[in-house]
C-alpha atoms as a PDB file:
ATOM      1  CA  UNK A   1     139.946 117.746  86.694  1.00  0.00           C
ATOM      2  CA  UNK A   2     140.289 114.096  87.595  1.00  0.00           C
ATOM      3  CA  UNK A   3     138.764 111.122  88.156  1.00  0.00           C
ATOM      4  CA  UNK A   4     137.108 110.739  91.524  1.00  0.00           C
ATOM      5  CA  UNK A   5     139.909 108.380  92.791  1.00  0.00           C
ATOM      6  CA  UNK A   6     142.324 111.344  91.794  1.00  0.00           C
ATOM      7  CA  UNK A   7     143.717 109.872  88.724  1.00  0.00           C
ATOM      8  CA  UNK A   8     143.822 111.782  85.251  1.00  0.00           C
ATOM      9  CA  UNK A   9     141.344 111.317  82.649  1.00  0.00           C
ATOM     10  CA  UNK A  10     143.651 109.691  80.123  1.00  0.00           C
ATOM     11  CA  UNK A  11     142.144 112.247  76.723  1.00  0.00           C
ATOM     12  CA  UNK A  12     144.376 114.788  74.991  1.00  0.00           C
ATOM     13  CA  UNK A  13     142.930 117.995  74.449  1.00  0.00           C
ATOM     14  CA  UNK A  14     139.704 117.869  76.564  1.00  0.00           C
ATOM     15  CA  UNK A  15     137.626 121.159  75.697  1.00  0.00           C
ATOM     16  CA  UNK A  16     135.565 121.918  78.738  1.00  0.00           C
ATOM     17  CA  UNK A  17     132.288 123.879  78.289  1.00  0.00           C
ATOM     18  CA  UNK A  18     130.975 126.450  80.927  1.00  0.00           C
ATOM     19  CA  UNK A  19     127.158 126.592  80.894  1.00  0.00           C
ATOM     20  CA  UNK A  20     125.651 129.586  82.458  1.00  0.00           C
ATOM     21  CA  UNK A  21     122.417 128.663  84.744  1.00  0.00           C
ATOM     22  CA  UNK A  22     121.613 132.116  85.483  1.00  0.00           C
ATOM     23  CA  UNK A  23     120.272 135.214  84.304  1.00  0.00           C
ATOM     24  CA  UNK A  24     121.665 138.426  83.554  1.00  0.00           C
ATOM     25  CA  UNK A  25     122.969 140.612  86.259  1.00  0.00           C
ATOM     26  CA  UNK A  26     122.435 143.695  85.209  1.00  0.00           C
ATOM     27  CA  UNK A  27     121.532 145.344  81.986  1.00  0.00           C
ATOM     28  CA  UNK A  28     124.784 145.068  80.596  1.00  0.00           C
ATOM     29  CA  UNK A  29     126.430 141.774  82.349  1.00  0.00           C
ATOM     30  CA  UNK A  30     125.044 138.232  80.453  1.00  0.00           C
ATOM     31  CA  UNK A  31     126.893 134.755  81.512  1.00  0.00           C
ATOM     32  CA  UNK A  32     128.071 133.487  78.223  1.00  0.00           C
ATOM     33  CA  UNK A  33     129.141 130.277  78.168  1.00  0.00           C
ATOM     34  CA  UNK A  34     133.234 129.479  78.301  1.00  0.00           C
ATOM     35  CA  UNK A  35     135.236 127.444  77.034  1.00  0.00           C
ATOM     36  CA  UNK A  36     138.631 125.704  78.475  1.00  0.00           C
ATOM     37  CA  UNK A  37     140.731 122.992  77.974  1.00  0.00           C
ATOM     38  CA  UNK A  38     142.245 120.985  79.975  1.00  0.00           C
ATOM     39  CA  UNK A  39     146.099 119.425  80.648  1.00  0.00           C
ATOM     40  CA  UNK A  40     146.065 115.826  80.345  1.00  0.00           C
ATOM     41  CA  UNK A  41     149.495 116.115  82.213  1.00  0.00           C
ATOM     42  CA  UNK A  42     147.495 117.248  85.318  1.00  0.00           C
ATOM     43  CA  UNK A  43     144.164 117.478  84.827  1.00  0.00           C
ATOM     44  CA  UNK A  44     144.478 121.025  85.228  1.00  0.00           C
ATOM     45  CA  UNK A  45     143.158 124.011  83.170  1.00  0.00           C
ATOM     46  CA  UNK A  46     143.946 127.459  83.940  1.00  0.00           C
ATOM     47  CA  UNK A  47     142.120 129.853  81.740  1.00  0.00           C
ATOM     48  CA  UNK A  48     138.351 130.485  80.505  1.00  0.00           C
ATOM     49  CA  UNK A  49     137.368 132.177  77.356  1.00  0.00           C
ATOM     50  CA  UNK A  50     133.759 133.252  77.370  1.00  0.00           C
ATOM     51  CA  UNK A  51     134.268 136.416  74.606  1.00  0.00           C
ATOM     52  CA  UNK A  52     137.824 137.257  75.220  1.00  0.00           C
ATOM     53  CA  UNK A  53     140.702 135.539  74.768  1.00  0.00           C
ATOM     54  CA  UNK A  54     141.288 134.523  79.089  1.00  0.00           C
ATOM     55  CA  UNK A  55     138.514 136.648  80.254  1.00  0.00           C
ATOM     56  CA  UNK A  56     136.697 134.152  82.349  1.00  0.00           C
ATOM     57  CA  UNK A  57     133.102 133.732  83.138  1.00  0.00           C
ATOM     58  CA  UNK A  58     130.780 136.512  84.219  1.00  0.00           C
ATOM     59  CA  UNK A  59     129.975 135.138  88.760  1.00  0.00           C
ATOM     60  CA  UNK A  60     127.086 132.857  87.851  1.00  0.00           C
ATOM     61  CA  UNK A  61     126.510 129.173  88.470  1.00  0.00           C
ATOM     62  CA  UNK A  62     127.385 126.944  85.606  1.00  0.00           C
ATOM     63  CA  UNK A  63     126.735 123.529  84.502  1.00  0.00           C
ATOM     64  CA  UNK A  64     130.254 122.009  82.586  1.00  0.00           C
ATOM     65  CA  UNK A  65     130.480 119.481  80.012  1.00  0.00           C
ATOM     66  CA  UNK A  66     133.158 117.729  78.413  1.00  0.00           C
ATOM     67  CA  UNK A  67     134.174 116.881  74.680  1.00  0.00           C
ATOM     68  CA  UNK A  68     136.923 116.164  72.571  1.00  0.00           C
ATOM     69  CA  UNK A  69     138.776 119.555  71.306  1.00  0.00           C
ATOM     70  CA  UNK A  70     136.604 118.878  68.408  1.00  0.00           C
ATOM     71  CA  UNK A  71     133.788 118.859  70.009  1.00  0.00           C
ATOM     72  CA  UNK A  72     132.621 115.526  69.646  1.00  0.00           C
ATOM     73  CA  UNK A  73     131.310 113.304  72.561  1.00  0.00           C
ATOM     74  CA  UNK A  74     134.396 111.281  74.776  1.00  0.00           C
ATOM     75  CA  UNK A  75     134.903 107.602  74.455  1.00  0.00           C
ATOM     76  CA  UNK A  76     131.958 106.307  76.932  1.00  0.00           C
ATOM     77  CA  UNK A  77     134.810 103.749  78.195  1.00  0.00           C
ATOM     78  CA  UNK A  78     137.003 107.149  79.469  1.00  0.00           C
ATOM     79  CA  UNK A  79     134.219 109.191  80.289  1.00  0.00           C
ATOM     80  CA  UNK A  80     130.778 108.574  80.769  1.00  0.00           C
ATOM     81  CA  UNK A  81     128.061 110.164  78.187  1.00  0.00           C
ATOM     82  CA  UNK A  82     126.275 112.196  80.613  1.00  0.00           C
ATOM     83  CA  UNK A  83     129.417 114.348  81.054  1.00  0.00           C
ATOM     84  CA  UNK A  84     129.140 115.755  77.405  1.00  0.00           C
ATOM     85  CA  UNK A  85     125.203 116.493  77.337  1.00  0.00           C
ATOM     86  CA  UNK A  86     124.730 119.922  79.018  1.00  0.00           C
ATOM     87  CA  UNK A  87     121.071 119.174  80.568  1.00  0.00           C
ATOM     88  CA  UNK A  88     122.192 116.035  82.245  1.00  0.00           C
ATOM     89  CA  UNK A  89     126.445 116.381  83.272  1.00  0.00           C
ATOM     90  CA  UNK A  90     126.809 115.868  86.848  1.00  0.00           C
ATOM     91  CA  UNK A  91     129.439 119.121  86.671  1.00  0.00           C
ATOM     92  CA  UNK A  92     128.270 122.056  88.115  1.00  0.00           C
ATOM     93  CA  UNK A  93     130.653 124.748  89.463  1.00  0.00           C
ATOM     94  CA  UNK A  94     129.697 128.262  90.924  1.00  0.00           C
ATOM     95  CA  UNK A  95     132.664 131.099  90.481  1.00  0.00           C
ATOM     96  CA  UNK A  96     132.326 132.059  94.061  1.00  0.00           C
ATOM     97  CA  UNK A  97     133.928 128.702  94.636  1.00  0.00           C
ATOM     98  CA  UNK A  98     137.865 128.523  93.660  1.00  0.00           C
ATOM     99  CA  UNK A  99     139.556 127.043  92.935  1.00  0.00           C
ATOM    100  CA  UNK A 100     137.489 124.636  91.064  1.00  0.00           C
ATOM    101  CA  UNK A 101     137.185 121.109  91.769  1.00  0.00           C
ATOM    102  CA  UNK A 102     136.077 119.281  89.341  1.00  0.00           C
ATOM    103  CA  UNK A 103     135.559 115.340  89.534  1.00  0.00           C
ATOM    104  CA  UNK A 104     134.502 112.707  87.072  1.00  0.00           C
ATOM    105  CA  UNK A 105     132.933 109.484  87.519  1.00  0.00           C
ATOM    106  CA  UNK A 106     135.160 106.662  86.147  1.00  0.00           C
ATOM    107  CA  UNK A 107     133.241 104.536  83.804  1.00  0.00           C
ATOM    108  CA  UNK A 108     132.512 100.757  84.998  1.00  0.00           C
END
């Protein structure tokens, strides 16, 4: 996850929030939304809890927000507010698509 010129988002501790925009798949398989966060080292975040510990997201479409690891909105001046509302982020990711590419738009 970086900025859309490629540099890091400079935030320790960014919790990322997977947003199912599905339904269920079967009778017993429900997207729940997951939860990651990310390295502000790289930009990089390599595992998803959605019940588990790691388990990663049930295939679904998902629309991702960000947050402080407290879960409070970013700085608008590192991140712009949009990105930490789930009905209007610009993120959207689909787990048929890895790796995933996730870009922000760099405040003005």
């Amino acid at each position: 996850m970086t900025y859309e010129d490629g540099s890091l988002i400079p935030i320790d501790g960014m919790a990322l929030t997977f947003y199912p925009q599905g339904g269920a798949l079967d009778a017993k398989t429900h997207p729940r939304p997951g939860v990651a966060t990310a390295d502000r080292a790289t930009g990089e975040f390599h595992s998803i809890t959605s019940h588990m510990p790691g388990d990663g997201l049930v295939p679904d479409k998902y629309k991702v927000t960000l947050l402080e690891g407290n879960r409070m909105p970013l700085p608008a001046d590192i991140v712009p507010l949009e990105y930490g509302d789930p009905f209007k982020t610009p993120l959207e990711i689909d787990t048929a698509d890895q790796p995933f590419e996730l870009k922000v738009r760099k405040p003005q």
